[in-house]
C-alpha atoms as a PDB file:
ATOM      1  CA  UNK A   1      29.450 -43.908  65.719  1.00  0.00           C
ATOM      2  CA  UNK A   2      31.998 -43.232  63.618  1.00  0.00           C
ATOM      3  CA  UNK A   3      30.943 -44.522  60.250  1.00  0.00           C
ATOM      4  CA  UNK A   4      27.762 -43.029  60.799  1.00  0.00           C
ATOM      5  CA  UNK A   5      29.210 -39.993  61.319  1.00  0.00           C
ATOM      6  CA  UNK A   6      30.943 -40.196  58.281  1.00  0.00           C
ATOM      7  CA  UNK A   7      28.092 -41.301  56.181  1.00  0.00           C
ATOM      8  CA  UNK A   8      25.931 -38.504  57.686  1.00  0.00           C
ATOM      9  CA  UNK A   9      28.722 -36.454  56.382  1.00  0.00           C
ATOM     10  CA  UNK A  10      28.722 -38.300  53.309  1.00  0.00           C
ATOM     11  CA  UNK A  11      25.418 -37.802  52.845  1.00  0.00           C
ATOM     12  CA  UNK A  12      25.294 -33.800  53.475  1.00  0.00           C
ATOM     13  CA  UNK A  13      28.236 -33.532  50.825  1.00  0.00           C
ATOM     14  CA  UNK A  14      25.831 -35.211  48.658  1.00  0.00           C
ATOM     15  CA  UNK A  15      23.053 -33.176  49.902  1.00  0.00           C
ATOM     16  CA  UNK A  16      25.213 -29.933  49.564  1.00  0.00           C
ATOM     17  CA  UNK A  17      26.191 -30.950  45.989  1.00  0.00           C
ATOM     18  CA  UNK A  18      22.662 -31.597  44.969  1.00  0.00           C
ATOM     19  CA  UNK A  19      22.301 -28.087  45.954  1.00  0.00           C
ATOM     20  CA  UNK A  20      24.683 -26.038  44.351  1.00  0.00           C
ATOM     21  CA  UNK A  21      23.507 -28.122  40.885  1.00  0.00           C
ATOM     22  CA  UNK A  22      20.488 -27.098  41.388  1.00  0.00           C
ATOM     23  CA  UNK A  23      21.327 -23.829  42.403  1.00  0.00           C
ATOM     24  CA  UNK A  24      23.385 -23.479  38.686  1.00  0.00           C
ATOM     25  CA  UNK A  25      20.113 -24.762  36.974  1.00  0.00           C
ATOM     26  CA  UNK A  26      18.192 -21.856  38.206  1.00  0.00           C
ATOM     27  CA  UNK A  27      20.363 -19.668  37.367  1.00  0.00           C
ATOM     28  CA  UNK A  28      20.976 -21.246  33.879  1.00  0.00           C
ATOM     29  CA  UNK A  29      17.172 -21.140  33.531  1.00  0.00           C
ATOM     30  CA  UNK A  30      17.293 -17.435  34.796  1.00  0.00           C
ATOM     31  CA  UNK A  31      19.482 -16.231  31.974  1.00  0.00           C
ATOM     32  CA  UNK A  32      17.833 -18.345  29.804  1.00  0.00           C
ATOM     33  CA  UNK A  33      14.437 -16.325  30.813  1.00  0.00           C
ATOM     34  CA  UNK A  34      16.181 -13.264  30.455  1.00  0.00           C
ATOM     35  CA  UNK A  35      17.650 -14.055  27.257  1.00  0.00           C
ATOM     36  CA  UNK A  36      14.222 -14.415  26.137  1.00  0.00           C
ATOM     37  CA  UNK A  37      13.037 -11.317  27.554  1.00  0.00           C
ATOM     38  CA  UNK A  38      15.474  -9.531  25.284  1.00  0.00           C
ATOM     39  CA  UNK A  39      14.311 -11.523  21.970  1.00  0.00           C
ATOM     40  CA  UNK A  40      11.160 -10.409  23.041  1.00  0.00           C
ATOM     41  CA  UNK A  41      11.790  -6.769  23.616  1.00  0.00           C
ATOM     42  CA  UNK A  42      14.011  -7.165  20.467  1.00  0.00           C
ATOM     43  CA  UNK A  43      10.805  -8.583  18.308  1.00  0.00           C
ATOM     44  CA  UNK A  44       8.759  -5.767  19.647  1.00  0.00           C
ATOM     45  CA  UNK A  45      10.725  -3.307  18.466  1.00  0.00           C
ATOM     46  CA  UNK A  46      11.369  -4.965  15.286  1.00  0.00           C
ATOM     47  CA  UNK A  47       7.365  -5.364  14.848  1.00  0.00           C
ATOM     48  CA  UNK A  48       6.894  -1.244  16.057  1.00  0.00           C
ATOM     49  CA  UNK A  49       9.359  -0.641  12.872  1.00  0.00           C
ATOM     50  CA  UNK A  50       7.935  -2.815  10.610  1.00  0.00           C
ATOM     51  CA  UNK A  51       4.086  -1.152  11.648  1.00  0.00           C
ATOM     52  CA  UNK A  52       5.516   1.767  10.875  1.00  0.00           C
ATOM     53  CA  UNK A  53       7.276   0.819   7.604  1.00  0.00           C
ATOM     54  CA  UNK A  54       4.008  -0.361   6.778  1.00  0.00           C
ATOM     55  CA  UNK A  55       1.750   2.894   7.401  1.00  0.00           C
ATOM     56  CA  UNK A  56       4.394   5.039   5.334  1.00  0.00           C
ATOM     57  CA  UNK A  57       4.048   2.357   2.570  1.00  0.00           C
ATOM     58  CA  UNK A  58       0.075   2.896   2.904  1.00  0.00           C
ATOM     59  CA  UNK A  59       1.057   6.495   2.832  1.00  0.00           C
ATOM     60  CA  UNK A  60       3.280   5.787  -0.012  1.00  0.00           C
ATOM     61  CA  UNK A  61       0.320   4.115  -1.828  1.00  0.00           C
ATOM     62  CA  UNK A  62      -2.192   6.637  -1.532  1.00  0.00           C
ATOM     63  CA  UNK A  63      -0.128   9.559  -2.678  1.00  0.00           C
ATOM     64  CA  UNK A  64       0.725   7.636  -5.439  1.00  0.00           C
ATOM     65  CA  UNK A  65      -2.660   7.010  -6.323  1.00  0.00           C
ATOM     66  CA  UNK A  66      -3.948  10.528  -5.595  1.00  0.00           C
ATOM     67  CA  UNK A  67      -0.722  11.643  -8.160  1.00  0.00           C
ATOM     68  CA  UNK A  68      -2.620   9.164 -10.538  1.00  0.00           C
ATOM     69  CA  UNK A  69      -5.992  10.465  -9.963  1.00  0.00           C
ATOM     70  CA  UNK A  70      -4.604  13.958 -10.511  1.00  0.00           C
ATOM     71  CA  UNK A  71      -2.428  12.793 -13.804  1.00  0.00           C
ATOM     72  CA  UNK A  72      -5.605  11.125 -14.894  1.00  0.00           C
ATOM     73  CA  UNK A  73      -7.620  14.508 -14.580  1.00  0.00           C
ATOM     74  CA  UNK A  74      -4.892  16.295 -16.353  1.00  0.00           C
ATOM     75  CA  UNK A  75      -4.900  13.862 -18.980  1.00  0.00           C
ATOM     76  CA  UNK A  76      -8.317  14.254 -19.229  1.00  0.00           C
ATOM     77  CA  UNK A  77      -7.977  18.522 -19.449  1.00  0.00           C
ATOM     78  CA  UNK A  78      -5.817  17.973 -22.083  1.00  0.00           C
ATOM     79  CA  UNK A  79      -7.672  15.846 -23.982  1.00  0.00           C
ATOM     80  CA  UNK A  80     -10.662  18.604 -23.460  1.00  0.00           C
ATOM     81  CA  UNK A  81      -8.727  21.064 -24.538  1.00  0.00           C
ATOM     82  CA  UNK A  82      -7.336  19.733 -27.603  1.00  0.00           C
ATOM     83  CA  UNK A  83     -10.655  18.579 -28.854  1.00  0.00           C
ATOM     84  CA  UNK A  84     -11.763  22.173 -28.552  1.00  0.00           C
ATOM     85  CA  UNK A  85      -8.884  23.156 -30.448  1.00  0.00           C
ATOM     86  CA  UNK A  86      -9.487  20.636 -32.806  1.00  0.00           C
ATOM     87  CA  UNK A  87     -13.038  21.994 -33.600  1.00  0.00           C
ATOM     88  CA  UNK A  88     -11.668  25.780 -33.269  1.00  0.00           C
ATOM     89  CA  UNK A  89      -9.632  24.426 -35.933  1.00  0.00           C
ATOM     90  CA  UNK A  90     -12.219  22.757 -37.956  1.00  0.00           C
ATOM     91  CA  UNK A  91     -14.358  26.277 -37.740  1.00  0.00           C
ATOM     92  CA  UNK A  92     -11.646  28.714 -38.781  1.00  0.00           C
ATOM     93  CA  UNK A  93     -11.215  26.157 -41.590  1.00  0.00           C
ATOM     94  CA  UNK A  94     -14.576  26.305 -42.947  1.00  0.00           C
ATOM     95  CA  UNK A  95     -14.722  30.050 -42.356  1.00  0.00           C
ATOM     96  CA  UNK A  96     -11.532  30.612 -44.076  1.00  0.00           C
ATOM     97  CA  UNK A  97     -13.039  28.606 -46.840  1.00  0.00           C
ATOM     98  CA  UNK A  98     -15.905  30.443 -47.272  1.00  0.00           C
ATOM     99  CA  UNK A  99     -14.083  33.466 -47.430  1.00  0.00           C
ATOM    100  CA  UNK A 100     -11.752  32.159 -49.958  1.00  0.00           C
ATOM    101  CA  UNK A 101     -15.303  32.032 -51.795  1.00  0.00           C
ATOM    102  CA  UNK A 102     -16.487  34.865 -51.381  1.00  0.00           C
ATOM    103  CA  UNK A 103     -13.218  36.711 -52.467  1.00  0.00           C
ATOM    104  CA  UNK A 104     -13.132  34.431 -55.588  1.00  0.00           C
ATOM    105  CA  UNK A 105     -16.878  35.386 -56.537  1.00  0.00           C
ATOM    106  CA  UNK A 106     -15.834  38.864 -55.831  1.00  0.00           C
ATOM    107  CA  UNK A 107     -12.759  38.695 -58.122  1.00  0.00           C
ATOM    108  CA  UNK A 108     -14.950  37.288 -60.643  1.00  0.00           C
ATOM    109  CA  UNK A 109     -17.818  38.917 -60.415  1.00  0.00           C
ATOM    110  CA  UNK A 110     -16.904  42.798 -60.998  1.00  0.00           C
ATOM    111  CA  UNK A 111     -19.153  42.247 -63.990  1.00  0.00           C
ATOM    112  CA  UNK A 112     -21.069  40.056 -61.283  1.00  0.00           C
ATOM    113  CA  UNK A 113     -24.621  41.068 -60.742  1.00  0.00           C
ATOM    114  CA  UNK A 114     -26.203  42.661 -57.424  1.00  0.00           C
ATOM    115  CA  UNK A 115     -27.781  38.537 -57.131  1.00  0.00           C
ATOM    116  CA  UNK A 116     -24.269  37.386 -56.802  1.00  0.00           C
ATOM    117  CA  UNK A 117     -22.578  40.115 -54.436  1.00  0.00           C
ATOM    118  CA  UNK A 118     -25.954  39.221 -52.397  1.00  0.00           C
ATOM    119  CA  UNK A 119     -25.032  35.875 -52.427  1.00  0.00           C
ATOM    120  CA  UNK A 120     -21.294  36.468 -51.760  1.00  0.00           C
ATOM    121  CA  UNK A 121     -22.129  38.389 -48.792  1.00  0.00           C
ATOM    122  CA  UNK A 122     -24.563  36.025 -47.294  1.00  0.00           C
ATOM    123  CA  UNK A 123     -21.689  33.267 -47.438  1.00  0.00           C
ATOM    124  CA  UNK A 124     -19.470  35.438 -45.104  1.00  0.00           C
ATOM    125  CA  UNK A 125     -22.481  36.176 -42.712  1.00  0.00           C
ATOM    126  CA  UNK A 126     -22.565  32.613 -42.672  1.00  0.00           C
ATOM    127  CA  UNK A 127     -19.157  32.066 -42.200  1.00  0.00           C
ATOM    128  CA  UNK A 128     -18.781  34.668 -39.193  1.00  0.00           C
ATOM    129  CA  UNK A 129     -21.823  33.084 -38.280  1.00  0.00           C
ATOM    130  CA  UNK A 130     -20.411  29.127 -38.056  1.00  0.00           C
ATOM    131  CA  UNK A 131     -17.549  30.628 -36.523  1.00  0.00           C
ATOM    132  CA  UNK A 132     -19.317  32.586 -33.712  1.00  0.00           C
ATOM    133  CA  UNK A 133     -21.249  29.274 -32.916  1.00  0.00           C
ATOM    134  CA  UNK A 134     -18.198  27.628 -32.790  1.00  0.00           C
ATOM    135  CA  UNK A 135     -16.448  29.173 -30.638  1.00  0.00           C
ATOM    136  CA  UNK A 136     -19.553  29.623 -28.272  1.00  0.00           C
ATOM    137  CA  UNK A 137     -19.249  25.728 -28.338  1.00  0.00           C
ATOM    138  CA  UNK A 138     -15.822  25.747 -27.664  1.00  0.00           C
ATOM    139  CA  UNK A 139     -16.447  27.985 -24.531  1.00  0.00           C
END
């Protein structure tokens, strides 16, 4: 009876050991899962910051192109305006021109005849008159 005591007892040491080994691998496998848990919580956090990295980058991207769409219209003012200008230009250039005429035939013509005063004078009028329908192009 002995022996078979003793290898009973044998056996539950065995039994006992088997037990506690297993009893470590849960728990092993039980951090393991809860070190996982944490990566997990740790990627979703990382993914909420990098979703919204990403919507201030959209952000980002279309106030950048609204600033270009509104540097593009103010380009395109500019470019308005100093094409007006340039024909303003162009008009008071032509009128000043025909002044300069109509001085010079003045000038000359004191001994001038009515004909070319008439003429004179209808070269201003036409002058004021290029330069009136300039600037109502201009606008």
């Amino acid at each position: 009876k002995s022996a078979s005591l003793e290898a009973t007892s044998a056996s539950l040491e065995a039994l006992e050991e088997e037990k506690l080994k297993a009893e470590d691998k849960v728990k092993a496998v039980e951090e393991e899962k809860e070190a996982l848990e944490a990566n997990v919580a740790s990627l979703g956090a990382k993914s909420a910051r990098l979703e919204t990295k990403s919507a201030e980058l959209e952000a980002a991207v279309a106030e950048a192109e609204a600033g270009g769409a509104s540097l593009r219209a103010a380009k395109e003012e500019a470019l308005r305006m100093l094409k007006a200008a340039r024909a303003q230009a162009e008009a008071d250039k032509k009128a000043l021109e025909a002044k300069e005429k109509a001085v010079q035939t003045l000038q000359r013509g004191q001994t001038a005849t009515a004909k070319d005063l008439e003429r004179a004078k209808a070269t201003a009028e036409r002058a004021v008159e290029e330069l009136a329908a300039a600037k109502v192009l201009i606008g």
